[in-house]
Protein backbone atom coordinates (compact mmCIF):
# COMPACT_ATOMS: atom_id res chain seq x y z
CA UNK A 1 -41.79 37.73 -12.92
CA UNK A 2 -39.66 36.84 -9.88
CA UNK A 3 -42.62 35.18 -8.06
CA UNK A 4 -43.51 32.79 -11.47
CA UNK A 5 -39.77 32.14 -11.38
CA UNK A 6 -40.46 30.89 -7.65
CA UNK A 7 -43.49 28.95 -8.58
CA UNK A 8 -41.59 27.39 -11.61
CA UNK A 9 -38.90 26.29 -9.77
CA UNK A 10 -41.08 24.90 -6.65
CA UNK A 11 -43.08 22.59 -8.97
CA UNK A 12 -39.85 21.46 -10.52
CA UNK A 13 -38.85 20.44 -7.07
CA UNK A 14 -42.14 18.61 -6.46
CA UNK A 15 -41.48 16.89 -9.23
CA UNK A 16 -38.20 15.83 -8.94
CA UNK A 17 -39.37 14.78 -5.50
CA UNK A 18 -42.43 12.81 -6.74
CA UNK A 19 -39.49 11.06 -9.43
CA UNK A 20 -37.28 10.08 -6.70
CA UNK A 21 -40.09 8.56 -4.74
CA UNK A 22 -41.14 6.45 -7.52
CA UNK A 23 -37.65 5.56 -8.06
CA UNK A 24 -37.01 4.56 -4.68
CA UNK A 25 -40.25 2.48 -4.11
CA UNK A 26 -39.66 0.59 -7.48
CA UNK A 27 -35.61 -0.67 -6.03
CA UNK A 28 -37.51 -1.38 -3.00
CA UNK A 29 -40.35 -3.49 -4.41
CA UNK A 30 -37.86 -5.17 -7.05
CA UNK A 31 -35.51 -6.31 -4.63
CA UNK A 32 -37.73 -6.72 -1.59
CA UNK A 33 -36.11 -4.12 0.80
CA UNK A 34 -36.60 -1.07 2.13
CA UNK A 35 -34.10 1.59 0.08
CA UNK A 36 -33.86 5.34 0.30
CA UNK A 37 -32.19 7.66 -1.76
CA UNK A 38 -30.29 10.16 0.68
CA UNK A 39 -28.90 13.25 -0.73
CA UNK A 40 -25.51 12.71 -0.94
CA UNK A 41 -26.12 9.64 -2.92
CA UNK A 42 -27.73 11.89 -5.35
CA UNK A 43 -25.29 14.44 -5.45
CA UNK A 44 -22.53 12.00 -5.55
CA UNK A 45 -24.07 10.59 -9.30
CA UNK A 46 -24.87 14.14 -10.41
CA UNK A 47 -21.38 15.76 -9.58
CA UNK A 48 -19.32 14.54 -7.42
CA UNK A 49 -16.51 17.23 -7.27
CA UNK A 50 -18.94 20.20 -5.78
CA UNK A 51 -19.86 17.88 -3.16
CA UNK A 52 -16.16 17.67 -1.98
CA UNK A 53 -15.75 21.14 -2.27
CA UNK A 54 -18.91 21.83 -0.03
CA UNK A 55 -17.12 21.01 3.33
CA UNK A 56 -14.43 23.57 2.74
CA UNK A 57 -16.83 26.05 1.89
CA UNK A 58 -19.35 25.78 4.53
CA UNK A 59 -16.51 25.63 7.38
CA UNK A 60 -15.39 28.88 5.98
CA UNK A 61 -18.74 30.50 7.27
CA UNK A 62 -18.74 28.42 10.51
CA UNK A 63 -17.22 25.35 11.82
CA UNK A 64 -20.47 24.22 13.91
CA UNK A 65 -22.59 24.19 10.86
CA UNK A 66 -21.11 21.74 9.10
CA UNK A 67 -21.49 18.84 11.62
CA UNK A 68 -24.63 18.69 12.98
CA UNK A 69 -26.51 20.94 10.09
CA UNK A 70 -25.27 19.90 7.04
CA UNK A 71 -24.36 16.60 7.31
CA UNK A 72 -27.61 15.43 8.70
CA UNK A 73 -29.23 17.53 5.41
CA UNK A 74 -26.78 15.35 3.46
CA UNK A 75 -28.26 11.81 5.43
CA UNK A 76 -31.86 12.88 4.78
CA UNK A 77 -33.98 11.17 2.08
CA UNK A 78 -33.73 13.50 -1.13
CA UNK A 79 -37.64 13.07 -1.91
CA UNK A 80 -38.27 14.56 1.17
CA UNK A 81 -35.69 17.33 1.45
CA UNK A 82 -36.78 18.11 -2.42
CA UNK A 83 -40.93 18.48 -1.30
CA UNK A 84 -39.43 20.70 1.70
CA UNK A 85 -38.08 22.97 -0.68
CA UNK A 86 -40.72 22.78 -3.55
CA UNK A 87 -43.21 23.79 -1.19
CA UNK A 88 -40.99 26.84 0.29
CA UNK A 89 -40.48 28.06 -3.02
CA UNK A 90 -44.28 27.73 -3.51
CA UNK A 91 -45.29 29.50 -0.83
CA UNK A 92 -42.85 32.08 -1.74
CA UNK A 93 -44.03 32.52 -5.22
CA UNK A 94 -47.67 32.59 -4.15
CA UNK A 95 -49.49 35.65 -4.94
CA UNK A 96 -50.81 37.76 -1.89
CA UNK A 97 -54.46 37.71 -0.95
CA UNK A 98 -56.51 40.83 -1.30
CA UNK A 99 -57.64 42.38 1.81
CA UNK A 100 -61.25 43.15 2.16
CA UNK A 101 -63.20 45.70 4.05
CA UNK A 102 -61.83 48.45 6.10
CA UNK A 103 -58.18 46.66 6.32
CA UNK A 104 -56.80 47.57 2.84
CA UNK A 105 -54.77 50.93 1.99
C-alpha cells in the first residue's frame, strides 16, 4: 500500500513537471525569450503565506541550511526540481527484484 502510495505520488510529480515544462516553453515561444519557472515563483501563486513562514522554520533546525541549501532549491527551475523528486519517489515505490539462484533466503 505504502509503496503504490509512492508510485502514485512520483507520477503525479512527473506530471506536474512535464505541465510546467510545457508551460514554460509556450511563454517562451509566445514572447520570444527564454523564461523559467523557478520554485518560488510557483509557490508564491500557490500560497504565498507558507513560503514566508519557511525561513523561520528552517533556521530553527539550522542557520547554515537556509542560505546556501534552500535558497538555491528555491532559484532552481520547478520542472526540474519536480522530475528530481518524481523519480525519487519512483524509485522508492518500486517493487524489489527477486533474487535467483543460491542468493535468496
Amino acid at each position: 500500500m505504502i509503496r503504490f502510495l509512492f508510485r502514485f505520488l512520483g507520477l503525479l510529480c512527473l506530471a506536474l513537471a512535464f505541465i510546467l515544462l510545457v508551460y514554460d516553453g509556450t511563454r517562451s515561444i509566445a514572447d520570444r525569450g527564454i523564461y523559467i519557472t523557478s520554485v518560488r515563483e510557483l509557490w508564491t501563486a500557490v500560497y504565498e503565506p507558507s513560503l514566508t513562514q519557511l525561513q523561520p522554520a528552517v533556521e530553527k533546525i539550522s542557520v547554515w541550511l537556509w542560505d546556501p541549501v534552500v535558497v538555491k532549491i528555491l532559484a532552481a527551475p520547478s520542472a526540474l526540481v519536480l522530475a528530481v523528486i518524481g523519480t525519487v519517489l519512483i524509485l522508492i515505490g518500486r517493487k524489489k527484484r527477486r533474487l535467483i539462484g543460491y542468493a535468496r533466503d
